[in-house]
PDB file of N, CA and C in Angstrom:
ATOM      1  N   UNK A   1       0.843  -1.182   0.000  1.00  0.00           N
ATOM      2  CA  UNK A   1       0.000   0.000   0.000  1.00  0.00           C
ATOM      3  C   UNK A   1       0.886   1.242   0.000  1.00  0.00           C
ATOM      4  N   UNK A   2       0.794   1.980  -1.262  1.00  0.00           N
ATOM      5  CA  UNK A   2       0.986   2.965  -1.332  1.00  0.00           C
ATOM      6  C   UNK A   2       0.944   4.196   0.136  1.00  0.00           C
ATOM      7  N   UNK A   3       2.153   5.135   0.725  1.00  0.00           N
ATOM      8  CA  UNK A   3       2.058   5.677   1.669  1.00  0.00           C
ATOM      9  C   UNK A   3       2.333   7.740   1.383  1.00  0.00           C
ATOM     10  N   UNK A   4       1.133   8.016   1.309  1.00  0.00           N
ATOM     11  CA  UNK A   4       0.989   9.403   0.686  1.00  0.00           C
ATOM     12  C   UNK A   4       2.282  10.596   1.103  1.00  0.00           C
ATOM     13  N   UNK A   5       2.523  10.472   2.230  1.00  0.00           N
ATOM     14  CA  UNK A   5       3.654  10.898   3.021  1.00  0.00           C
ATOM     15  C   UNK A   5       4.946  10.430   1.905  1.00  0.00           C
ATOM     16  N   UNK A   6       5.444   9.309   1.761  1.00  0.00           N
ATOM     17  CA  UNK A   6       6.562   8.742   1.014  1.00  0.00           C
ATOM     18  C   UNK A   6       6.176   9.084   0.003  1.00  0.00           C
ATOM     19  N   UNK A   7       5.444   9.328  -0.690  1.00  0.00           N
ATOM     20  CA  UNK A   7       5.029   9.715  -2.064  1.00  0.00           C
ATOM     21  C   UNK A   7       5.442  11.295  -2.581  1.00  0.00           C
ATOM     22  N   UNK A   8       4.821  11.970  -1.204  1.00  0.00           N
ATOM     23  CA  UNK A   8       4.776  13.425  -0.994  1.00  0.00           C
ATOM     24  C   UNK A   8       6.524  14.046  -1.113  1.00  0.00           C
ATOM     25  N   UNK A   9       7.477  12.642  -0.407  1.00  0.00           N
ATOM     26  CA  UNK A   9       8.192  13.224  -0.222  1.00  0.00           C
ATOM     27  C   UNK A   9       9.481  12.686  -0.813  1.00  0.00           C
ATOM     28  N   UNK A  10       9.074  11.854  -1.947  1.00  0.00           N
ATOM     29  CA  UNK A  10       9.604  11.474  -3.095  1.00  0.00           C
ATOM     30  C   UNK A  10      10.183  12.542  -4.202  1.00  0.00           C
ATOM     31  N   UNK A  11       8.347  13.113  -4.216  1.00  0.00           N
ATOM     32  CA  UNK A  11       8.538  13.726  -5.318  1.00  0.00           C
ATOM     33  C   UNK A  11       9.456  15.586  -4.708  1.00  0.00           C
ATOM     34  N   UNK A  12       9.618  15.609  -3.739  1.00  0.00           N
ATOM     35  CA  UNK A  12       9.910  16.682  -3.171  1.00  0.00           C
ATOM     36  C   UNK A  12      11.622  16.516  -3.010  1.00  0.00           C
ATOM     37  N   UNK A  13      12.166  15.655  -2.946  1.00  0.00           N
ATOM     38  CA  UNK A  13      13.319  15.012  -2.925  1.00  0.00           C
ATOM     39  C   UNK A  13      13.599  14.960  -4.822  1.00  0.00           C
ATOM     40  N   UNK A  14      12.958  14.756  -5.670  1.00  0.00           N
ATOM     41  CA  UNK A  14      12.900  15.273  -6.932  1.00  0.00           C
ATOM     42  C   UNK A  14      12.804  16.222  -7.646  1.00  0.00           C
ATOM     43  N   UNK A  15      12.258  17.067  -6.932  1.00  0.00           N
ATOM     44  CA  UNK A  15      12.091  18.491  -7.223  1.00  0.00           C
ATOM     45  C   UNK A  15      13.446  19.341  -6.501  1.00  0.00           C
ATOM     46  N   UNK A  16      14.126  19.240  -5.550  1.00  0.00           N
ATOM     47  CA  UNK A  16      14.812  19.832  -4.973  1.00  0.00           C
ATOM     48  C   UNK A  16      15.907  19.313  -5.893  1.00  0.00           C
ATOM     49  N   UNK A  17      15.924  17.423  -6.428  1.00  0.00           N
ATOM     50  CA  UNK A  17      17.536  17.444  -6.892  1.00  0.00           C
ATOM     51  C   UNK A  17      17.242  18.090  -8.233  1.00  0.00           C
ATOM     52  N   UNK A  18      16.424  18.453  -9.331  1.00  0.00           N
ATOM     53  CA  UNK A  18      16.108  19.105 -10.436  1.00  0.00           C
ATOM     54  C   UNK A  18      16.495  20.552 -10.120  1.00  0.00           C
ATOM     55  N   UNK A  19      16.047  21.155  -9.086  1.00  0.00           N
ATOM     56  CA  UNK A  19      16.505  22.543  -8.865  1.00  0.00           C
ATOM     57  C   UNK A  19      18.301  22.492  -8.610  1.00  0.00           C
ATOM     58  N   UNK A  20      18.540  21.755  -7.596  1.00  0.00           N
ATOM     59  CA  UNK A  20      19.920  21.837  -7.493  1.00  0.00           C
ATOM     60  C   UNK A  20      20.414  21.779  -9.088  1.00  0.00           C
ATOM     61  N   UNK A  21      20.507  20.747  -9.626  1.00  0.00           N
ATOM     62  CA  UNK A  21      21.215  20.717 -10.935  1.00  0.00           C
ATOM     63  C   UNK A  21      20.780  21.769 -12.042  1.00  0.00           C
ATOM     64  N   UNK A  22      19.606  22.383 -11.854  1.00  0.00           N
ATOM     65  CA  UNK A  22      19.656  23.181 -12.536  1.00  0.00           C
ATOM     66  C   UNK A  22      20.076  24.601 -12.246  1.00  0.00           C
ATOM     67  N   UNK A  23      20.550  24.983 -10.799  1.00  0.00           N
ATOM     68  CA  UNK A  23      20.924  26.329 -10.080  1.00  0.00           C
ATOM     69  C   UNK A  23      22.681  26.015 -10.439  1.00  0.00           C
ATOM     70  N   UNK A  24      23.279  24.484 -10.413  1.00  0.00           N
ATOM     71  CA  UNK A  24      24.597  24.416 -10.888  1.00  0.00           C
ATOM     72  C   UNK A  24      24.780  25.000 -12.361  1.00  0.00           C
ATOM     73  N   UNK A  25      23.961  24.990 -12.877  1.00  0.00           N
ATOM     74  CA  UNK A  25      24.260  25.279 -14.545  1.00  0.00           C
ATOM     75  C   UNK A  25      23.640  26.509 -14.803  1.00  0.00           C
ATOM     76  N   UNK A  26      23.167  27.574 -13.611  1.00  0.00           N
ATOM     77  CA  UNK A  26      22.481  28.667 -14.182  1.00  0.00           C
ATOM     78  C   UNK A  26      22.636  29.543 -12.746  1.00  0.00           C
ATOM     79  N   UNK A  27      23.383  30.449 -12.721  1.00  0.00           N
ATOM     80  CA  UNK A  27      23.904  31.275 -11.916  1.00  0.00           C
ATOM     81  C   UNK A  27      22.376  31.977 -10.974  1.00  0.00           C
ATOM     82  N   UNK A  28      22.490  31.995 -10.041  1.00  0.00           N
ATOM     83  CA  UNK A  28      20.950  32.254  -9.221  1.00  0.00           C
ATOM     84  C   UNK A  28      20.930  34.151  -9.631  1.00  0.00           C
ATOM     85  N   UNK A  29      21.844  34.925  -9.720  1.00  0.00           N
ATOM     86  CA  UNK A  29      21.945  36.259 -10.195  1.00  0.00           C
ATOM     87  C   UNK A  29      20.673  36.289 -11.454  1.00  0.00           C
ATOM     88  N   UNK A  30      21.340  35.282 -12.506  1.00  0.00           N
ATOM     89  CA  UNK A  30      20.948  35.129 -13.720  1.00  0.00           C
ATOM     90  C   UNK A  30      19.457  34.752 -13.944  1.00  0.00           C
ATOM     91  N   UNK A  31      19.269  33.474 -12.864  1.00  0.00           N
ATOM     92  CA  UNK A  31      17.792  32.950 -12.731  1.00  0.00           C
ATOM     93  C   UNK A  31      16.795  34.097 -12.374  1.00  0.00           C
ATOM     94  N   UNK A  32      17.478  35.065 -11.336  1.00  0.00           N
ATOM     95  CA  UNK A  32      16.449  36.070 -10.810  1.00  0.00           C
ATOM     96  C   UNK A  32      16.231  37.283 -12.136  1.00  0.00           C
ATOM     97  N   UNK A  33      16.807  37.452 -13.065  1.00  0.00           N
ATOM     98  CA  UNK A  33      16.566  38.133 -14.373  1.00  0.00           C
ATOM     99  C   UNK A  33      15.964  38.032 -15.078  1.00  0.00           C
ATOM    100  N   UNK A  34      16.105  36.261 -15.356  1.00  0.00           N
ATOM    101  CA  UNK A  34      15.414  36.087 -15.860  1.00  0.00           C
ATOM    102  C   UNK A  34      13.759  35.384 -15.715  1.00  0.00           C
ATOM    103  N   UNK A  35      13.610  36.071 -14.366  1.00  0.00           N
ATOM    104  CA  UNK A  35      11.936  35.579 -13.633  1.00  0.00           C
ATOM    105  C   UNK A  35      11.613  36.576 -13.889  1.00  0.00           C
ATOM    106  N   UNK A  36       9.854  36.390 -14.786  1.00  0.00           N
ATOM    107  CA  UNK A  36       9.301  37.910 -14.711  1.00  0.00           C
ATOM    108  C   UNK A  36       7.505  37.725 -13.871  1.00  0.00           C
ATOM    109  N   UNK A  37       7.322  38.678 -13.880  1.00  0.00           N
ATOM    110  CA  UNK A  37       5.765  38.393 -13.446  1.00  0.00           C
ATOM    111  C   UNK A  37       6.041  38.149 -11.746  1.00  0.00           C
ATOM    112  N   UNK A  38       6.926  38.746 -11.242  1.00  0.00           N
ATOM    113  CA  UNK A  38       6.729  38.730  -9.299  1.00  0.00           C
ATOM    114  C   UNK A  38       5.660  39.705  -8.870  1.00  0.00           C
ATOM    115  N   UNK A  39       5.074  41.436  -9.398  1.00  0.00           N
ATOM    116  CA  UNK A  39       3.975  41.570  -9.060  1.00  0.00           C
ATOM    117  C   UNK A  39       3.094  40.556  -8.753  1.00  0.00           C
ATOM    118  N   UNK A  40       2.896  39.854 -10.232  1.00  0.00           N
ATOM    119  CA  UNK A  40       1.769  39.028 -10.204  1.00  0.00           C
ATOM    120  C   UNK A  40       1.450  37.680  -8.834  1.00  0.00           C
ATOM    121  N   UNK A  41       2.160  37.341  -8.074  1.00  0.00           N
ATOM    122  CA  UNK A  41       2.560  36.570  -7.294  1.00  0.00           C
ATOM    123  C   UNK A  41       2.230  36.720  -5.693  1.00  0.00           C
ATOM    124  N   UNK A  42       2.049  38.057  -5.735  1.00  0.00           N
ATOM    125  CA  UNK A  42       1.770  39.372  -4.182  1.00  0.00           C
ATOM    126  C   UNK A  42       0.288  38.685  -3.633  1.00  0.00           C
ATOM    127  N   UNK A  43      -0.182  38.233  -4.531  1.00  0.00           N
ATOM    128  CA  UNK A  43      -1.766  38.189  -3.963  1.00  0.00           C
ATOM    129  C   UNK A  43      -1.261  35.952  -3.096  1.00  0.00           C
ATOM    130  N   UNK A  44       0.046  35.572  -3.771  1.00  0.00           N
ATOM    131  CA  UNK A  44      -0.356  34.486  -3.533  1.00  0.00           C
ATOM    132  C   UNK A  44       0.772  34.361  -2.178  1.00  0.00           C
ATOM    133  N   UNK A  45       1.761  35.501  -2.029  1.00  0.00           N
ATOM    134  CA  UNK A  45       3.149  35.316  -0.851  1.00  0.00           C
ATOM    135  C   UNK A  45       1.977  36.714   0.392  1.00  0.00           C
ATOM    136  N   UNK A  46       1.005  37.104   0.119  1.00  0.00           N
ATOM    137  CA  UNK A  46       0.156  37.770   0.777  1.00  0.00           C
ATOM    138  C   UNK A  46      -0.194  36.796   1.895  1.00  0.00           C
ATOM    139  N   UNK A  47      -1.284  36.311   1.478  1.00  0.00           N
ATOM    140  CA  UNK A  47      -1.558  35.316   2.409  1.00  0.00           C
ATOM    141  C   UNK A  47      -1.106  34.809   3.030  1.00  0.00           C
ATOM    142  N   UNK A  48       0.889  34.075   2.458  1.00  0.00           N
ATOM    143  CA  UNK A  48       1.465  33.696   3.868  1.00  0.00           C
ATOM    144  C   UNK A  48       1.645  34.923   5.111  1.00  0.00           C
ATOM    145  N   UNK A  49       1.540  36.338   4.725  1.00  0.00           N
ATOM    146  CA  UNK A  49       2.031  36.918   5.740  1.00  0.00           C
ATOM    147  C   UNK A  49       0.692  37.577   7.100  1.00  0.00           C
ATOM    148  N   UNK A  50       0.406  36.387   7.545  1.00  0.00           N
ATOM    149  CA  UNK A  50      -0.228  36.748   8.751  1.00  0.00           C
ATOM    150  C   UNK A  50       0.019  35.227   9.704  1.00  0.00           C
ATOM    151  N   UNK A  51       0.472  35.872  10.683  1.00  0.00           N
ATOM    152  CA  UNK A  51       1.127  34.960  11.845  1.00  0.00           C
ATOM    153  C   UNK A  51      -0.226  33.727  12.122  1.00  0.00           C
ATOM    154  N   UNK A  52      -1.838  34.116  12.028  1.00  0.00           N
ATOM    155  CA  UNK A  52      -2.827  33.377  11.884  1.00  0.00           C
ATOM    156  C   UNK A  52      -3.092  32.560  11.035  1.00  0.00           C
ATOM    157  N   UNK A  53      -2.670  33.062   9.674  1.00  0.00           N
ATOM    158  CA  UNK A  53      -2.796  31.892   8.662  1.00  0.00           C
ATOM    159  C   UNK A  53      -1.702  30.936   8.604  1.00  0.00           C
ATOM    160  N   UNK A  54      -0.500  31.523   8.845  1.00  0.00           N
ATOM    161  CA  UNK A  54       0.543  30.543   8.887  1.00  0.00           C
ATOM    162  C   UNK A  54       0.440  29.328  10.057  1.00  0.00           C
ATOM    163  N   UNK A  55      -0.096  29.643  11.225  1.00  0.00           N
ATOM    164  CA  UNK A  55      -0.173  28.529  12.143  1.00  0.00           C
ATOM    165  C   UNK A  55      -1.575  28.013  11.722  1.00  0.00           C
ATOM    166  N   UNK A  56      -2.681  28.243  10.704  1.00  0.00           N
ATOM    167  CA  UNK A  56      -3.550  27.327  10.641  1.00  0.00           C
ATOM    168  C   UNK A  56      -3.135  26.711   9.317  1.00  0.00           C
ATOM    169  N   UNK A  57      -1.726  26.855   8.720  1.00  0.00           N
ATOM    170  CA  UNK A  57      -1.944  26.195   7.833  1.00  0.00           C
ATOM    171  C   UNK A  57      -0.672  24.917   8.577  1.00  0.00           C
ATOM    172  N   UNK A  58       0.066  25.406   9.449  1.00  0.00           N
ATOM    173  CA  UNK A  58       0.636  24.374  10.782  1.00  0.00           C
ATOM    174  C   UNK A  58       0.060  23.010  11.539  1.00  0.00           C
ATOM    175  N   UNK A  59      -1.266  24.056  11.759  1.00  0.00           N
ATOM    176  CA  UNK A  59      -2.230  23.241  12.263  1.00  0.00           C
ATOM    177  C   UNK A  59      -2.727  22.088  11.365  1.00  0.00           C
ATOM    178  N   UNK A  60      -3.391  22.594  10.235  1.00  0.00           N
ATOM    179  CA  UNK A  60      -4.014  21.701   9.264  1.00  0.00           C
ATOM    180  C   UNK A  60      -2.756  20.642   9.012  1.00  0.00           C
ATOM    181  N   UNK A  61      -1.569  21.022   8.328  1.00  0.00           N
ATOM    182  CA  UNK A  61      -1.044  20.244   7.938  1.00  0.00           C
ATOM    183  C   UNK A  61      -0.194  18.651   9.213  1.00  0.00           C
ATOM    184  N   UNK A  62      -0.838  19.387  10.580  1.00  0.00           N
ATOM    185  CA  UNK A  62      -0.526  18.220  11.536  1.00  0.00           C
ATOM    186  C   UNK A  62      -1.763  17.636  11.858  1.00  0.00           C
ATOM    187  N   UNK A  63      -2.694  18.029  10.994  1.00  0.00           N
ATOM    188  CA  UNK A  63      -3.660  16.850  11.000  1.00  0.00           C
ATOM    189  C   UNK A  63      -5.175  17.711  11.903  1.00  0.00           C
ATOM    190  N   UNK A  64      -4.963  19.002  12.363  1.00  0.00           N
ATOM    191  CA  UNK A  64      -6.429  19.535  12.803  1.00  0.00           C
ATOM    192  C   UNK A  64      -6.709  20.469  11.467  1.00  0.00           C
ATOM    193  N   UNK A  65      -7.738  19.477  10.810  1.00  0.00           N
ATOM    194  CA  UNK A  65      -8.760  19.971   9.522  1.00  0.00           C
ATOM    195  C   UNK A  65     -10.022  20.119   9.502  1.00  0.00           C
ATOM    196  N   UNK A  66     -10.392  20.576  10.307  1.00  0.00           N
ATOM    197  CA  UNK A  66     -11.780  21.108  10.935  1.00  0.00           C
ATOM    198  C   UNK A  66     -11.986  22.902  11.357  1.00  0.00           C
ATOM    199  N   UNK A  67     -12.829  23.061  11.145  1.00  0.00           N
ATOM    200  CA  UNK A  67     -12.604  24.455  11.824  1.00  0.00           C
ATOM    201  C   UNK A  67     -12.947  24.005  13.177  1.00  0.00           C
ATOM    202  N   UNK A  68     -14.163  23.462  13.692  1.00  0.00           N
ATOM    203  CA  UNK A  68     -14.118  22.905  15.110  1.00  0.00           C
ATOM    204  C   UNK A  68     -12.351  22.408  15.642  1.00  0.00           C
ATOM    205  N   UNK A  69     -12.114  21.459  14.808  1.00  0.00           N
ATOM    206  CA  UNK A  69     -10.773  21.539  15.831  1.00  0.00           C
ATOM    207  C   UNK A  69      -9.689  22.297  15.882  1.00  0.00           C
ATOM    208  N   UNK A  70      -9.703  23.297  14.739  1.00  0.00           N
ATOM    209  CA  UNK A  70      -8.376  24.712  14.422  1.00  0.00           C
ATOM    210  C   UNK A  70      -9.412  25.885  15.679  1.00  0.00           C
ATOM    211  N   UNK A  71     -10.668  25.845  16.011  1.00  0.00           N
ATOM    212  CA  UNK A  71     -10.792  26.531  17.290  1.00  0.00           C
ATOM    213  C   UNK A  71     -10.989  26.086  18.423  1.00  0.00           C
ATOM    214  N   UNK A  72      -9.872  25.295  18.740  1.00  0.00           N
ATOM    215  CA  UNK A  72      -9.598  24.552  20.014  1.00  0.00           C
ATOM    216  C   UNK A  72      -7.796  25.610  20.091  1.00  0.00           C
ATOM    217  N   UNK A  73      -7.337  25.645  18.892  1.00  0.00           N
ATOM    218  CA  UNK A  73      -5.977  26.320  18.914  1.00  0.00           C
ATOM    219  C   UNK A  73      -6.144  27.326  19.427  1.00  0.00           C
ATOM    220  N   UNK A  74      -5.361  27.935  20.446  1.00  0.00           N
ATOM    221  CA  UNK A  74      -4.927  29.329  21.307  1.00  0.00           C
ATOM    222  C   UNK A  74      -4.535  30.265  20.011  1.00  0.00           C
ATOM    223  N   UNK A  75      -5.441  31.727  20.063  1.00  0.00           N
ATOM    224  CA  UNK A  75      -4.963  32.656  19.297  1.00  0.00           C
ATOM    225  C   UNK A  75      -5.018  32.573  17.920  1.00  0.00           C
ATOM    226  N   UNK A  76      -6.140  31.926  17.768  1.00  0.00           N
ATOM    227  CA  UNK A  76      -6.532  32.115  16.142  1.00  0.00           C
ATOM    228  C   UNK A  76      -8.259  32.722  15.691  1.00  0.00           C
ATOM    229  N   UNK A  77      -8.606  32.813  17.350  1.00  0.00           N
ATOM    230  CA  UNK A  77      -9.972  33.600  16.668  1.00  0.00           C
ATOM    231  C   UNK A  77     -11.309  32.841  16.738  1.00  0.00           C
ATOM    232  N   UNK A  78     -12.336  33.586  16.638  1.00  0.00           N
ATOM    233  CA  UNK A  78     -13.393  32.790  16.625  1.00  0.00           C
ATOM    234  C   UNK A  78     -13.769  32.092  15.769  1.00  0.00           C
ATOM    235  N   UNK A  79     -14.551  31.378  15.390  1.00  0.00           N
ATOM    236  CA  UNK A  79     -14.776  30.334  14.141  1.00  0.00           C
ATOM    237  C   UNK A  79     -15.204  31.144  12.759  1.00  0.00           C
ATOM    238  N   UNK A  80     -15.527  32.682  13.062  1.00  0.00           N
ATOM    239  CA  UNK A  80     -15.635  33.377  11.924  1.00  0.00           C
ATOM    240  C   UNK A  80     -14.530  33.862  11.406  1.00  0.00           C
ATOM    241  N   UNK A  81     -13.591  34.209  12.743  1.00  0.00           N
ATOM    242  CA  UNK A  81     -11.766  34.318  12.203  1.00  0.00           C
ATOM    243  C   UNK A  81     -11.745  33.356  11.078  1.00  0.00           C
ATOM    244  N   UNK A  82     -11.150  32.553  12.036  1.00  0.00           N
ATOM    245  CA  UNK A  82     -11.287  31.321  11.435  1.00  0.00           C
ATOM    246  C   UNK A  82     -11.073  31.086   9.775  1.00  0.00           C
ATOM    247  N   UNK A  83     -12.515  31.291   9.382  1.00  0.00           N
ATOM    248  CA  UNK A  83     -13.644  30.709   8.386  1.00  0.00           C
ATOM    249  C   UNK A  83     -12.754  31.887   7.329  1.00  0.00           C
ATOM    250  N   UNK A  84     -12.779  33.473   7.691  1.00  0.00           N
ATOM    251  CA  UNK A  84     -12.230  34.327   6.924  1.00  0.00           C
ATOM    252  C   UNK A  84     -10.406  33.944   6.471  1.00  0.00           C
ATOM    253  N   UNK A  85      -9.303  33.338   7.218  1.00  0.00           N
ATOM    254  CA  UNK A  85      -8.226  33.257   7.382  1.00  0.00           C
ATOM    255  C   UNK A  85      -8.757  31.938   6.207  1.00  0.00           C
ATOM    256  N   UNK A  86      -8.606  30.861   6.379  1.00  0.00           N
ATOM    257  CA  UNK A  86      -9.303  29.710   5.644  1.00  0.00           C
ATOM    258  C   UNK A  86      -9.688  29.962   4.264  1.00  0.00           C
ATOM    259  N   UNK A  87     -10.478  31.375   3.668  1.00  0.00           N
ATOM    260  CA  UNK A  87     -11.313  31.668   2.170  1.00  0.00           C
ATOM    261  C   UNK A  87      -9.969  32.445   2.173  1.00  0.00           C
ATOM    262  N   UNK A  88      -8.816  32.972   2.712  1.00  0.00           N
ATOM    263  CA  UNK A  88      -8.036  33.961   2.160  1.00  0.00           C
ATOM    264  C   UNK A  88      -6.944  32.418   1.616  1.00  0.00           C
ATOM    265  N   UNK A  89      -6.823  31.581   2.088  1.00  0.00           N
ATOM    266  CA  UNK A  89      -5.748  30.811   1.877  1.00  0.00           C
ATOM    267  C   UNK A  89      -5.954  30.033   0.779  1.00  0.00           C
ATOM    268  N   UNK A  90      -7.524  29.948   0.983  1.00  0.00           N
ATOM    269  CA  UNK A  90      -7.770  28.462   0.002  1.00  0.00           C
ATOM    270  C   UNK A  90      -8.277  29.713  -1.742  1.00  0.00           C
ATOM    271  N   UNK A  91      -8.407  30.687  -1.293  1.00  0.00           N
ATOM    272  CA  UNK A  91      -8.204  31.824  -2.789  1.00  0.00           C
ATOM    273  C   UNK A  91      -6.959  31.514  -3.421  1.00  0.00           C
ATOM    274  N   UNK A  92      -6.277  31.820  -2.479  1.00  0.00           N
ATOM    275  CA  UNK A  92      -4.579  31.668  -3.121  1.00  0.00           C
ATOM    276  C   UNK A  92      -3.994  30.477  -3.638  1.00  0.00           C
ATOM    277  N   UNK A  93      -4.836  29.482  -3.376  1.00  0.00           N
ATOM    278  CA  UNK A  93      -3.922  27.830  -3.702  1.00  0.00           C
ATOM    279  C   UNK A  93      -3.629  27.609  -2.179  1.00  0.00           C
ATOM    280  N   UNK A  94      -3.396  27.824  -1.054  1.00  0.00           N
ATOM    281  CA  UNK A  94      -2.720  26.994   0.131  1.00  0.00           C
ATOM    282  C   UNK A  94      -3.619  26.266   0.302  1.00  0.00           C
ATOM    283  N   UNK A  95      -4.683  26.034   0.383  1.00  0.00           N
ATOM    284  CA  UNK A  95      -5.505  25.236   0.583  1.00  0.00           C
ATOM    285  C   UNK A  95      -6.580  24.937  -0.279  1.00  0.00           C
ATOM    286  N   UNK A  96      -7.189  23.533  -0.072  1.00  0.00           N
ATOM    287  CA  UNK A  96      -8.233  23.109  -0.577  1.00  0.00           C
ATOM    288  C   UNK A  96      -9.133  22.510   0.564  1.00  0.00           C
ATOM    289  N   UNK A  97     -10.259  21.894  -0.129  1.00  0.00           N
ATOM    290  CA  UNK A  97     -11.392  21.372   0.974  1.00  0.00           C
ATOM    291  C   UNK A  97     -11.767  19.763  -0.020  1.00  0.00           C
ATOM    292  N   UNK A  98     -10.754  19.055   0.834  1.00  0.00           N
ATOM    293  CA  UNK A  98     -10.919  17.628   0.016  1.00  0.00           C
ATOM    294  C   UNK A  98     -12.353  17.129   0.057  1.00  0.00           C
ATOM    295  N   UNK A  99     -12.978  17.751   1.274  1.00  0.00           N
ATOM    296  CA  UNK A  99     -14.327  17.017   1.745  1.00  0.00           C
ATOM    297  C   UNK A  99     -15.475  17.810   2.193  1.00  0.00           C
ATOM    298  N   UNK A 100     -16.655  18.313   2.424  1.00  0.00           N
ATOM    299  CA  UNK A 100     -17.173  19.203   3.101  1.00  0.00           C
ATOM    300  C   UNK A 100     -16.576  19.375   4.842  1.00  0.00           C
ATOM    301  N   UNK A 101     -16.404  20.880   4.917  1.00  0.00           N
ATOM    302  CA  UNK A 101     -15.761  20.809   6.070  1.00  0.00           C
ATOM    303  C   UNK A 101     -14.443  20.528   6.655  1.00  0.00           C
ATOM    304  N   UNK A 102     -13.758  20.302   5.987  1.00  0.00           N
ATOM    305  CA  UNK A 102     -12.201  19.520   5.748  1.00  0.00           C
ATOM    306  C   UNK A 102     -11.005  20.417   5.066  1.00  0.00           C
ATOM    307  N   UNK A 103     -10.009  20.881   5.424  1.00  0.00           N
ATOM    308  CA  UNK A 103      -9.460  21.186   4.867  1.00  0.00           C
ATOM    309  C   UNK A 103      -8.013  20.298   4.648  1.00  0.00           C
ATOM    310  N   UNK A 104      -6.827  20.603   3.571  1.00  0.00           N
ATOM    311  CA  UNK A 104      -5.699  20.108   3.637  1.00  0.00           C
ATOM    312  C   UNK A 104      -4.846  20.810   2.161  1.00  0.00           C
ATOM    313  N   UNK A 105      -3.403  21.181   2.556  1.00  0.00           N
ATOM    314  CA  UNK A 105      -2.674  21.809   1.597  1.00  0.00           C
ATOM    315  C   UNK A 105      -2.748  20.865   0.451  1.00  0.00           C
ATOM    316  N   UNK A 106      -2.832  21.517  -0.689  1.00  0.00           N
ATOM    317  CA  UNK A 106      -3.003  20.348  -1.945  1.00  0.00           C
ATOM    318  C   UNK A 106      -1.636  20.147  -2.529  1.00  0.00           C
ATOM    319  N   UNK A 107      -0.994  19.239  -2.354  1.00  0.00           N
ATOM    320  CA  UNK A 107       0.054  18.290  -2.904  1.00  0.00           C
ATOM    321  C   UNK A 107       1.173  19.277  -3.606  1.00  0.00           C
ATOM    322  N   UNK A 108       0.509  19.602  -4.659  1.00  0.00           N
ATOM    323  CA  UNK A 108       1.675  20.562  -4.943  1.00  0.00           C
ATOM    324  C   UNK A 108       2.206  21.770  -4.376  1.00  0.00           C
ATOM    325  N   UNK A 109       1.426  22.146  -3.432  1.00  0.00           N
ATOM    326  CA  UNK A 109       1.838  23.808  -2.769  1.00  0.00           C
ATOM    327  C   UNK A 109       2.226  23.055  -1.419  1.00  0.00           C
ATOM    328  N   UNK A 110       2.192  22.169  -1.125  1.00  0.00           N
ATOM    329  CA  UNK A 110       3.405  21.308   0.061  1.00  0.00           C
ATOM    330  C   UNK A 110       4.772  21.567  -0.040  1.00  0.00           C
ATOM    331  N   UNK A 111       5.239  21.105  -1.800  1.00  0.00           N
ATOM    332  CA  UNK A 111       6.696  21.595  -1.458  1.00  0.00           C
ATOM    333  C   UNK A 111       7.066  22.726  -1.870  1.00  0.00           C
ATOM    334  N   UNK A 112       5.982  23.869  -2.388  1.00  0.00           N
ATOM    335  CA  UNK A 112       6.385  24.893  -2.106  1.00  0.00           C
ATOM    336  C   UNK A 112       6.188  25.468  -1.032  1.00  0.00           C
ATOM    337  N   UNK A 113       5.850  25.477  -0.145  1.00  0.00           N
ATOM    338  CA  UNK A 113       5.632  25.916   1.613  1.00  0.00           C
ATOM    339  C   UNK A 113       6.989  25.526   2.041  1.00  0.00           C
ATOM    340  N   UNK A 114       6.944  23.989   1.669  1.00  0.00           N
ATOM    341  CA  UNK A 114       8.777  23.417   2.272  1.00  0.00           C
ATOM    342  C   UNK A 114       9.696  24.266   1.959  1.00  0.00           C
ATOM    343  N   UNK A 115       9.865  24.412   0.967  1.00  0.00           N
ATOM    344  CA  UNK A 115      10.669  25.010  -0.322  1.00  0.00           C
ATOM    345  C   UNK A 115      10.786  26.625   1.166  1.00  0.00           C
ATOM    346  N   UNK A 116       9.495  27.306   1.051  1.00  0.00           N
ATOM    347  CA  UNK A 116       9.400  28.458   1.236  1.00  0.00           C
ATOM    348  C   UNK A 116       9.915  29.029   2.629  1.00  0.00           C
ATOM    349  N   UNK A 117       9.788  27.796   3.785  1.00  0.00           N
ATOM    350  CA  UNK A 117       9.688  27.500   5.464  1.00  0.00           C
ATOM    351  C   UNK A 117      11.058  27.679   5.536  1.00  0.00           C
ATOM    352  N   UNK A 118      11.623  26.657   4.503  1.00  0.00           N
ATOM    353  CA  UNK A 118      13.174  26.162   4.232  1.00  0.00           C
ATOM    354  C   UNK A 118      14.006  27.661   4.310  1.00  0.00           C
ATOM    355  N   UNK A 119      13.496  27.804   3.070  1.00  0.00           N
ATOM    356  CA  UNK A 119      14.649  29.446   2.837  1.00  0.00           C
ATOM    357  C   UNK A 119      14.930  30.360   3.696  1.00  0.00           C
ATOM    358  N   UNK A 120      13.517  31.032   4.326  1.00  0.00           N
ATOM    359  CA  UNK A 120      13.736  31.690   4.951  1.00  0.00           C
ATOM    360  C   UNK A 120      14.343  31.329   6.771  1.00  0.00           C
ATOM    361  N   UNK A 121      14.253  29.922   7.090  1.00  0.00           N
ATOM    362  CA  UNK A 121      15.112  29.425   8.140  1.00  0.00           C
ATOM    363  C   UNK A 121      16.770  29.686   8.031  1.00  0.00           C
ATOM    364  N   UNK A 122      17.080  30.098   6.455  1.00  0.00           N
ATOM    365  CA  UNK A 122      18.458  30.350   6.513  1.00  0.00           C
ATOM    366  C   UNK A 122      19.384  31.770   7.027  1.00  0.00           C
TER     367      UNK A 122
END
């Protein structure tokens, strides 16, 4: 049986050695020149910047995907907080709603969060 975790973090272990080999052959100066369209992007590095959404997307991703159980968490608000922090994330791509009521980061914006958690720890 397939294990979503090992899967998750397969392909994330693939993606990182593709970037490495491709940051060896392309100077990161050079890469940033040639990226265009970062305005366009504000509405989606927005959303990470509130200390509330970032720990409910903490939360969710350790497994409380409920709004009932993300307002059991200290300092995130009432369930209308909540509910508003939640439609700002899941606008942007951080989230989806696999199920009614349910939330969870969708697969591909996992290893960019990693990716994102990562960098700025340096």
């Amino acid at each position: 049986m397939e294990n979503p975790v090992d899967n998750r973090l397969t392909e994330l272990e693939a993606r990182i050695a593709a970037l490495e080999s491709a940051a060896s052959s392309t100077p990161p100066e050079q890469a940033l020149r040639e990226r265009a369209g970062w305005a366009e992007l504000a509405g989606v590095l927005g959303a990470l910047g509130s200390p509330v959404r970032l720990t409910l997307l903490e939360e969710i991703s350790r497994g409380r995907n409920t709004v009932s159980a993300l307002s059991e968490v200290d300092g995130l608000g009432t369930s209308g907080q909540i509910y508003h922090h939640l439609r700002q994330l899941t606008a942007e791509g951080w989230l989806h709603s696999p199920s009614r009521g349910t939330f969870a980061v969708p697969p591909p914006r996992v290893v960019a969060l990693l990716a994102i958690l990562e960098a700025l720890q340096r």
